[in-house]
Structures are given as C-alpha cells and as structure tokens.
Protein backbone atom coordinates (compact mmCIF):
# COMPACT_ATOMS: atom_id res chain seq x y z
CA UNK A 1 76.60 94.22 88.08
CA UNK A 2 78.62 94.90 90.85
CA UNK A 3 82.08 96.85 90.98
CA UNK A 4 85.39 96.73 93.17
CA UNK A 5 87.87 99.30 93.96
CA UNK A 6 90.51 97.96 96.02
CA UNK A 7 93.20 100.48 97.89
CA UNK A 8 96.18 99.99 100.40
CA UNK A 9 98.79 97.74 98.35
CA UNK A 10 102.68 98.46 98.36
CA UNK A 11 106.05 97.69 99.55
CA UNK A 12 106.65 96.54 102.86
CA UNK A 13 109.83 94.29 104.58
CA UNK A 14 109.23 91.58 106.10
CA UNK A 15 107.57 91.09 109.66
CA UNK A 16 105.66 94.11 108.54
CA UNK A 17 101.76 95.37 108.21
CA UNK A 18 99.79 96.37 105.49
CA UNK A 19 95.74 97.02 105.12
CA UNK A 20 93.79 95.92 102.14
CA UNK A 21 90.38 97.72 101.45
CA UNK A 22 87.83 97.02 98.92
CA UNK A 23 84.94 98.97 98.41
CA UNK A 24 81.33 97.29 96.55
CA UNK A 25 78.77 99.58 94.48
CA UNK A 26 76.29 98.17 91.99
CA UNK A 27 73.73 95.39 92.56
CA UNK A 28 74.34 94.31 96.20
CA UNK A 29 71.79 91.42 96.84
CA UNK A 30 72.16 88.81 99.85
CA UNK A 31 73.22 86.22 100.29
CA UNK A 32 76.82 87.06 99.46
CA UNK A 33 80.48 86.99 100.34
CA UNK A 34 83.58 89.16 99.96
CA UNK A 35 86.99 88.40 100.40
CA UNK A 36 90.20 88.33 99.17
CA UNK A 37 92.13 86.10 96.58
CA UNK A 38 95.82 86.77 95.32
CA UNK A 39 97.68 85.25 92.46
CA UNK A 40 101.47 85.47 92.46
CA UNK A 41 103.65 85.31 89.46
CA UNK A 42 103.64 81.69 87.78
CA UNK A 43 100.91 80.71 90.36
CA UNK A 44 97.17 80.40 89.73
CA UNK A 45 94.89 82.63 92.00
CA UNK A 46 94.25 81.17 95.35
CA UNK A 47 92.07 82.14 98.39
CA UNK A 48 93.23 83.94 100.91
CA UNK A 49 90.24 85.33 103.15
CA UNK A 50 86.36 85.65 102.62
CA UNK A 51 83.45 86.57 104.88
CA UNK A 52 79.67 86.05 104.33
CA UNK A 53 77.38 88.36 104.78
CA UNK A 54 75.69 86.63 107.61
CA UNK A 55 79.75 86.98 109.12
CA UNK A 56 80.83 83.51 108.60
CA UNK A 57 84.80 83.21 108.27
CA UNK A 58 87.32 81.53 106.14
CA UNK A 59 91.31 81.43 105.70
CA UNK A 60 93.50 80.07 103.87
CA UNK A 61 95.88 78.07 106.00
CA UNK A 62 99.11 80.06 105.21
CA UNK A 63 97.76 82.97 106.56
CA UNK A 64 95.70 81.77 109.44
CA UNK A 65 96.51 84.27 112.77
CA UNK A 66 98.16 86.33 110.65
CA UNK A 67 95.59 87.87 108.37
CA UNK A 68 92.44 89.15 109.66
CA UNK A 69 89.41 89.43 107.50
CA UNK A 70 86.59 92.22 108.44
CA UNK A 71 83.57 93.68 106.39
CA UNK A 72 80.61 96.47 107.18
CA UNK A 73 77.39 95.11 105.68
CA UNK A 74 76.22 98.99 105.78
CA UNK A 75 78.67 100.44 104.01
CA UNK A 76 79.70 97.30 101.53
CA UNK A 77 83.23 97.30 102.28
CA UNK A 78 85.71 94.50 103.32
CA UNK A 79 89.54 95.09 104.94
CA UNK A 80 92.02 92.75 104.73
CA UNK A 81 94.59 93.28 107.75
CA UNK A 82 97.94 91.96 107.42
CA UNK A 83 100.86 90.97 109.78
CA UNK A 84 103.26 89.46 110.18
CA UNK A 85 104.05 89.67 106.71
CA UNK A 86 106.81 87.14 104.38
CA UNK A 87 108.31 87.21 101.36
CA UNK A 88 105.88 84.62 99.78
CA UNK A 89 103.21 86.43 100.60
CA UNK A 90 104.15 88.79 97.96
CA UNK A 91 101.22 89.13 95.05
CA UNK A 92 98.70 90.54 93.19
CA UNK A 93 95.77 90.52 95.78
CA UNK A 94 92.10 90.68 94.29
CA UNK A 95 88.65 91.80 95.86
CA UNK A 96 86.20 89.53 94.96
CA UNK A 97 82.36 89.96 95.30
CA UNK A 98 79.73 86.70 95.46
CA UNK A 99 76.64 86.14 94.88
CA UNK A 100 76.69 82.72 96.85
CA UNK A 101 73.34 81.88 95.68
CA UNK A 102 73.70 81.84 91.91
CA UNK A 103 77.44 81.41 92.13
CA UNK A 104 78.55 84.52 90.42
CA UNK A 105 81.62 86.09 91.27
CA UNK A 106 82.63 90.09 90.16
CA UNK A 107 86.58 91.18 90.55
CA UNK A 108 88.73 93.90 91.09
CA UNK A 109 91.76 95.01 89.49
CA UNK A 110 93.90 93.73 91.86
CA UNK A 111 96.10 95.54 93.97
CA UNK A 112 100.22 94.87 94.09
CA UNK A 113 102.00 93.17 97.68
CA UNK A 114 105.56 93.33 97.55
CA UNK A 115 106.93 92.37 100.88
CA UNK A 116 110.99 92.42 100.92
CA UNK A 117 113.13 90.50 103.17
C-alpha cells in the first residue's frame, strides 16, 4: 500500500501562483510515477502532470509552460508549480502514485484550486 498527503491548495485570482505538494509513504517500489490529475465539477478526472522515477516528463497540453512538474526520488515527494493561473483551471487536483509495472495506481484526497478572475 502506498499513501498520499497532498498540501498547498486554495484561492488564488487569476494570472496568479500556487504550489501543489504531495508527499508518498508505504510500499515505494520502482519503477513508478507520480503526478498530478484534477477533476473539475461535471468533468471526469484528467491528467495534468506526471514524472517517472527514472525523470521522464509529461503534460497535459492546457497546461504546457505553465505548470511545472518536479519530484525527489529520496524523499518520495512530487510539487506541482503553477502559473500563470485561469479560471478553468479551477479543480479538485489529486496526487496519484504508480506502480507502472503492474499498473496500479494509489490516490490522494485531493486538494481544492479555486482560481477567480
């Protein structure tokens, strides 16, 4: 088992910065991933960041150069840095753990964005 506590959600306006962190405990095997999902109301849960282990890199297109993704391998952590923020980028936003080789995938609670314009 692995668990996620995410921090660092909140209100911000527009054009403004916010920094997601989500901390792993539990049964931390490689090869894995962690990253970021977000699901906002009447939407299904979409990507919006993930990084490997090995420090491989993927964004969603929306938030490409806008987002940055970063994680420390040591300490089992992963940050979510966001600028540049918009309305519609206003949801829940969920930590997600991987183990890429079976395919299993742990959760957070999620962690509320509310960005104003």
């Amino acid at each position: 088992q692995v668990q996620l506590v995410e921090s660092g959600g909140g209100l911000v306006q527009a054009g403004g910065s916010l920094r997601l962190s989500c901390a792993a405990s539990g049964s931390i095997f490689s090869p894995n991933a962690m990253g970021w999902y977000r699901q906002a109301p009447g939407k299904q849960r979409e990507l919006v960041a993930v990084v490997t282990d090995g420090g491989s890199r993927n964004y969603a297109d929306s938030v490409k150069g806008r987002f940055t993704i970063s994680r420390d391998n040591a300490k089992n952590t992963v940050d979510l840095q966001m600028n540049s923020l918009k309305p519609e980028d206003t949801a829940v936003y969920y930590c997600n753990f991987r183990r890429t080789y079976y395919g299993v995938n742990y959760w957070g609670k999620g962690t509320l964005v509310t960005v104003s314009s």
